[in-house]
Protein backbone atom coordinates (compact mmCIF):
# COMPACT_ATOMS: atom_id res chain seq x y z
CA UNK A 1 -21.20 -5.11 -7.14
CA UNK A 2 -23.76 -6.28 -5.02
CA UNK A 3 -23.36 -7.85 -1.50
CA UNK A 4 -23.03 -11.82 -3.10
CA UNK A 5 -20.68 -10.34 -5.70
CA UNK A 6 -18.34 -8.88 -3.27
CA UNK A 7 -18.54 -11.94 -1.23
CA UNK A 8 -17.79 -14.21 -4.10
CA UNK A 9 -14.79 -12.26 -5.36
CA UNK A 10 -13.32 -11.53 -2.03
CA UNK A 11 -13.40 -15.90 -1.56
CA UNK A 12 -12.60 -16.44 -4.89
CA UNK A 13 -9.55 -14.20 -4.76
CA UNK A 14 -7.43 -15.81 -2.22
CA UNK A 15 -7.43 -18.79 -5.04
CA UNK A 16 -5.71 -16.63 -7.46
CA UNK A 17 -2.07 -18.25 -8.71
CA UNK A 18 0.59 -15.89 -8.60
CA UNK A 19 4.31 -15.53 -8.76
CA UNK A 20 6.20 -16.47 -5.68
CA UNK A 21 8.02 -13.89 -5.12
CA UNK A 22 4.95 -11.77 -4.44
CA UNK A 23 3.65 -11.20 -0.93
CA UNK A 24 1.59 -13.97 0.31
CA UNK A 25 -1.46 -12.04 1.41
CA UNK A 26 -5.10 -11.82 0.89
CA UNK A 27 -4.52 -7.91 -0.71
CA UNK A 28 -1.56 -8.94 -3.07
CA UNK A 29 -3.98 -11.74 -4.62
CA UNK A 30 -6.78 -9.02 -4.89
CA UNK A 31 -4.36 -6.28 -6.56
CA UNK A 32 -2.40 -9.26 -9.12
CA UNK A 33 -6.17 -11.02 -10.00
CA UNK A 34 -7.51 -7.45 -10.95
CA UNK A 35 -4.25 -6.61 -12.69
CA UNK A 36 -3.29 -3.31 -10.19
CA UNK A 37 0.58 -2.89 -11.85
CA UNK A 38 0.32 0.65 -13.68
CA UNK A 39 3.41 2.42 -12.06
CA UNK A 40 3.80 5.47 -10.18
CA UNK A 41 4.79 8.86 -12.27
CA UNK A 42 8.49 9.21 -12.29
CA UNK A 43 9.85 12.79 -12.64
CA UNK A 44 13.00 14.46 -11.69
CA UNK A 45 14.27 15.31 -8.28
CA UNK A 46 13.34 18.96 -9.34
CA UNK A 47 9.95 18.30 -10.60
CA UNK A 48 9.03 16.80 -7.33
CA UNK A 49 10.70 19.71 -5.38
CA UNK A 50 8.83 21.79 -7.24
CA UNK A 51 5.53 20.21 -6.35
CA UNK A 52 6.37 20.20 -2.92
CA UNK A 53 7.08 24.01 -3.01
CA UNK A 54 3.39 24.44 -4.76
CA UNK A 55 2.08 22.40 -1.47
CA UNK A 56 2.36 18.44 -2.21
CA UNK A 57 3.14 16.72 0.96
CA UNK A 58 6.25 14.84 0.64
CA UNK A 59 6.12 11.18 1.61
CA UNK A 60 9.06 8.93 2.47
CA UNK A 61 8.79 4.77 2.40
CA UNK A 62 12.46 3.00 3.80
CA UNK A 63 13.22 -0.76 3.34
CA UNK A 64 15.92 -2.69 3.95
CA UNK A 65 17.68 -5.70 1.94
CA UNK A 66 15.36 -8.61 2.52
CA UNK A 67 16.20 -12.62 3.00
CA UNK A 68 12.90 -13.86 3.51
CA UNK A 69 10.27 -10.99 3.07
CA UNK A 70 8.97 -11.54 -0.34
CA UNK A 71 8.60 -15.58 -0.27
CA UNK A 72 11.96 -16.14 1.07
CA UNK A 73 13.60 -14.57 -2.07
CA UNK A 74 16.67 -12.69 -1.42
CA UNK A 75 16.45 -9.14 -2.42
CA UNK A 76 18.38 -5.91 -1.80
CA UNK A 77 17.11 -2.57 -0.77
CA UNK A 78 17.95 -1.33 -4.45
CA UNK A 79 16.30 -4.65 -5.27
CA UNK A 80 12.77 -3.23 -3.31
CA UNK A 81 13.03 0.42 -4.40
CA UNK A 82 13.70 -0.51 -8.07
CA UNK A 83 10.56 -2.93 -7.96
CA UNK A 84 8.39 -0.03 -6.72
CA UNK A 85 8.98 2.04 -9.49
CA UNK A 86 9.61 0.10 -12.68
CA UNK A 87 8.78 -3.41 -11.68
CA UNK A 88 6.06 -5.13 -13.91
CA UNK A 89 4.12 -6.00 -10.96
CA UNK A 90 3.00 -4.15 -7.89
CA UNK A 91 4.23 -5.67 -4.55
CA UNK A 92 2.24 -4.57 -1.46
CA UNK A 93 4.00 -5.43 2.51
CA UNK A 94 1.94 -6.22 5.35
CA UNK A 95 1.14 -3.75 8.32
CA UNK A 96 -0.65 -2.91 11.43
CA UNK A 97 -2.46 -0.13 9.63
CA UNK A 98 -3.62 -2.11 6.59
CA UNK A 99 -1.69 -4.36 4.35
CA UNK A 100 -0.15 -2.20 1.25
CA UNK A 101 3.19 0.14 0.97
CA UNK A 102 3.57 2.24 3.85
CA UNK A 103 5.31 5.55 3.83
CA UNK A 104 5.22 8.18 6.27
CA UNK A 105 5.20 12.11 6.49
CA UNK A 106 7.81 12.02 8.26
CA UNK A 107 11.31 11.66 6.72
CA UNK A 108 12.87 11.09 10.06
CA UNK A 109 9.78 8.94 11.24
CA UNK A 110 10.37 6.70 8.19
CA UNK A 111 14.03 6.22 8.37
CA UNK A 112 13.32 4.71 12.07
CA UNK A 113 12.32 1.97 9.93
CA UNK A 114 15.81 1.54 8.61
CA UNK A 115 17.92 -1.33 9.91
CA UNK A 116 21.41 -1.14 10.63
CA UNK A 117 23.84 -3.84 8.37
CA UNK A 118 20.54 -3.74 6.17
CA UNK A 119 21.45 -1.21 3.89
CA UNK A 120 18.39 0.64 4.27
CA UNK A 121 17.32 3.05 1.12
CA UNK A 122 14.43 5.45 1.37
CA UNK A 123 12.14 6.64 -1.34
CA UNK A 124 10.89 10.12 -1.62
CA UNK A 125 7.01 10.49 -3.18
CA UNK A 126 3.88 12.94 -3.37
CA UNK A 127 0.37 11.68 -4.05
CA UNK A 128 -0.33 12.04 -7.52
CA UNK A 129 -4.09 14.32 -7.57
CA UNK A 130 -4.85 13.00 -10.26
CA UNK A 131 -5.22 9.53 -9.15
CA UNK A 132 -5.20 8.95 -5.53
CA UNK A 133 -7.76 8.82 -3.50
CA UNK A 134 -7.30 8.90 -0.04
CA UNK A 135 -9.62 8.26 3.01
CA UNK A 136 -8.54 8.66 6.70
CA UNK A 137 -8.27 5.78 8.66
CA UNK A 138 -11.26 6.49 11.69
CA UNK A 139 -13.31 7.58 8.38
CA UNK A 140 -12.64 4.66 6.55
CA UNK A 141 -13.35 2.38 10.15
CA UNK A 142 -16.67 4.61 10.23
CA UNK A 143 -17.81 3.92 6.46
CA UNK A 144 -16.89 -0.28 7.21
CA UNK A 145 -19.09 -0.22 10.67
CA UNK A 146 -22.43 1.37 8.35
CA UNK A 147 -21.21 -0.63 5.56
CA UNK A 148 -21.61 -3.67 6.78
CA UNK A 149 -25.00 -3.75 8.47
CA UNK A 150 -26.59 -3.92 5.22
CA UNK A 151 -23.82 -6.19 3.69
CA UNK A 152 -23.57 -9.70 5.83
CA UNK A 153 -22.70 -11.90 2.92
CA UNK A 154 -19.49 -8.91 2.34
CA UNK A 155 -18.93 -8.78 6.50
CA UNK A 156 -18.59 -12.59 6.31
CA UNK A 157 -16.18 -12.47 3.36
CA UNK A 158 -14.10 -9.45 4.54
CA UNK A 159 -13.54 -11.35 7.37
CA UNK A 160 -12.32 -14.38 5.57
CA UNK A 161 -10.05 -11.86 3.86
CA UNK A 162 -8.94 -10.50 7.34
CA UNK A 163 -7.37 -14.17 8.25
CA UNK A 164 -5.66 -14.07 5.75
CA UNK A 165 -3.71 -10.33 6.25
CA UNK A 166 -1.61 -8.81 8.63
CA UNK A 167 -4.29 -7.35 11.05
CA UNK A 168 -7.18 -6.55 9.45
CA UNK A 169 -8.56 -6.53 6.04
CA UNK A 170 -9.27 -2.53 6.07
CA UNK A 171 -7.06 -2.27 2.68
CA UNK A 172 -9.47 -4.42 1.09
CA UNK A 173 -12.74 -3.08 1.74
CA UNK A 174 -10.84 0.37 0.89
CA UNK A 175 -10.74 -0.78 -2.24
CA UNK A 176 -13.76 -1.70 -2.90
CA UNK A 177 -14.79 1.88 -2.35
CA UNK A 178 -12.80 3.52 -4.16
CA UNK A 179 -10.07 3.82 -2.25
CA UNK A 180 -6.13 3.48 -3.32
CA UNK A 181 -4.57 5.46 -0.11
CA UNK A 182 -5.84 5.28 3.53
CA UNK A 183 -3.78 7.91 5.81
CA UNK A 184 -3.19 7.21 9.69
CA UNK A 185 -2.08 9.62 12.38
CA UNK A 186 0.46 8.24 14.55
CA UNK A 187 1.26 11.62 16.42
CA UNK A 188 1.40 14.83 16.70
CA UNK A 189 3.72 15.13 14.06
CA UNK A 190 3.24 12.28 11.71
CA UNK A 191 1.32 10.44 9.44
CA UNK A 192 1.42 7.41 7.28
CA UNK A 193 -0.08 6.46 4.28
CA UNK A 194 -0.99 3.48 3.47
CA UNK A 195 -0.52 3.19 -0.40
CA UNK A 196 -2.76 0.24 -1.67
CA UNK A 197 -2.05 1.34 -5.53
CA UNK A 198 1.39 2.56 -6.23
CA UNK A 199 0.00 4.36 -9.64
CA UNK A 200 -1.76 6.64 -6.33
CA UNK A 201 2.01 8.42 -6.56
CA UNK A 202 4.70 10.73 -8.12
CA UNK A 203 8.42 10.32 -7.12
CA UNK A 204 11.63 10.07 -7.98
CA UNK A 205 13.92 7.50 -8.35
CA UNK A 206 16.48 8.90 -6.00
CA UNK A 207 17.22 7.22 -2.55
CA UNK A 208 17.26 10.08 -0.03
C-alpha cells in the first residue's frame, strides 16, 4: 500500500463493527476487519518438549478469570486459555509493549502475572518457524522513526491509531510490515513477546 492507502485503512478501521466481547482497541478492529483468526498449531505436550529439546524457546502467557476485561463479559481463566487456542476469533489484550497477547520467556516471570483468588492458568507455546515473524522492539522503534519521514499521511494515521491503544500503536505499524511477533527485553533474564497473530505459535493445550 501506498502512504494514502495506509492512512485510509488505518482511519477506516477503527469503524469496523465487531462482537462485544472482543477487546475494544484500535489493533483488535485491524486483526477482526482483515479476518486474523487462523489458530495456533496444537500438538502434544511431547511434541512441544521435543521442540524445545531441538532449540525452540519456550514461551509462557498467564491470565486470570476476568469480570470486566473483554467488554465487561465474565470469563474464566479456562474461559481465556480455551479462546486462545480453539476460539473462532482471535482476541488480542492491551500492553505497555504493544497491544496483542503477551507471553514471556520466563515461566516464573509470567506467572508474576498471576493473581491470587483469580485462578490464574498459564499457557505453554514456541513460535511456530514457519509462520512467525518476529522483529525486536528498538529495531522495530528504528524501522517506524525512517519509516515515517517519507510517510506523513501514515505518521498522521498511526497516530490516530495510537489514541486509540494502550500506549502506542507499535503493534500496528508491525503489521503493516510484516510483522506478527515483536520481542522486548525486560532484563537480564527475560523477554516478552508480543504475539500480534496467534497462528505466529505452536502449543499445547495444557495449563502449566
Amino acid at each position: 500500500m501506498d502512504d494514502t492507502s495506509m492512512h485510509d485503512f488505518l482511519i477506516n478501521v477503527q469503524s469496523v463493527d465487531m462482537p462485544q466481547f472482543l477487546c475494544d482497541s484500535h489493533l483488535q478492529r485491524m486483526i477482526y476487519g482483515l479476518g486474523m483468526n487462523d489458530k495456533p498449531q496444537i500438538v502434544s505436550d511431547k511434541q512441544l518438549n521435543a521442540m524445545v529439546k531441538q532449540g525452540a524457546v519456550p514461551i509462557y502467557r498467564t491470565v486470570n478469570d476476568s469480570d470486566d476485561d473483554v467488554q465487561g463479559i465474565s470469563m474464566t481463566s479456562d474461559d481465556i486459555c480455551d479462546m486462545m487456542t480453539d476460539g473462532s476469533l482471535s482476541y488480542v489484550g492491551r500492553g505497555v509493549h504493544g497491544d496483542g497477547l503477551y507471553f514471556s520467556d520466563s515461566k516464573r516471570g509470567s506467572k508474576l502475572y498471576g493473581n491470587p483468588g483469580q485462578n490464574p492458568k498459564t499457557l505453554r507455546a514456541v513460535l511456530n518457524p514457519a509462520k512467525a515473524r518476529a522483529i525486536s522492539e528498538s529495531s522495530l522503534q528504528s524501522a517506524y522513526d525512517t519509516f515515517v519521514k517519507s510517510h506523513p499521511r501514515t505518521r498522521r494515521a498511526l497516530g490516530f491509531a495510537k489514541a486509540h491503544s494502550t500506549s502506542d500503536s507499535m503493534s500496528q505499524f508491525a503489521l503493516l510490515m510484516g510483522y506478527n511477533v515483536i520481542t522486548t527485553k525486560v532484563g537480564y533474564n527475560e523477554t516478552y513477546y508480543t504475539v500480534i497473530d496467534r497462528s505466529a505459535l505452536i502449543m499445547s493445550k495444557t495449563r502449566v
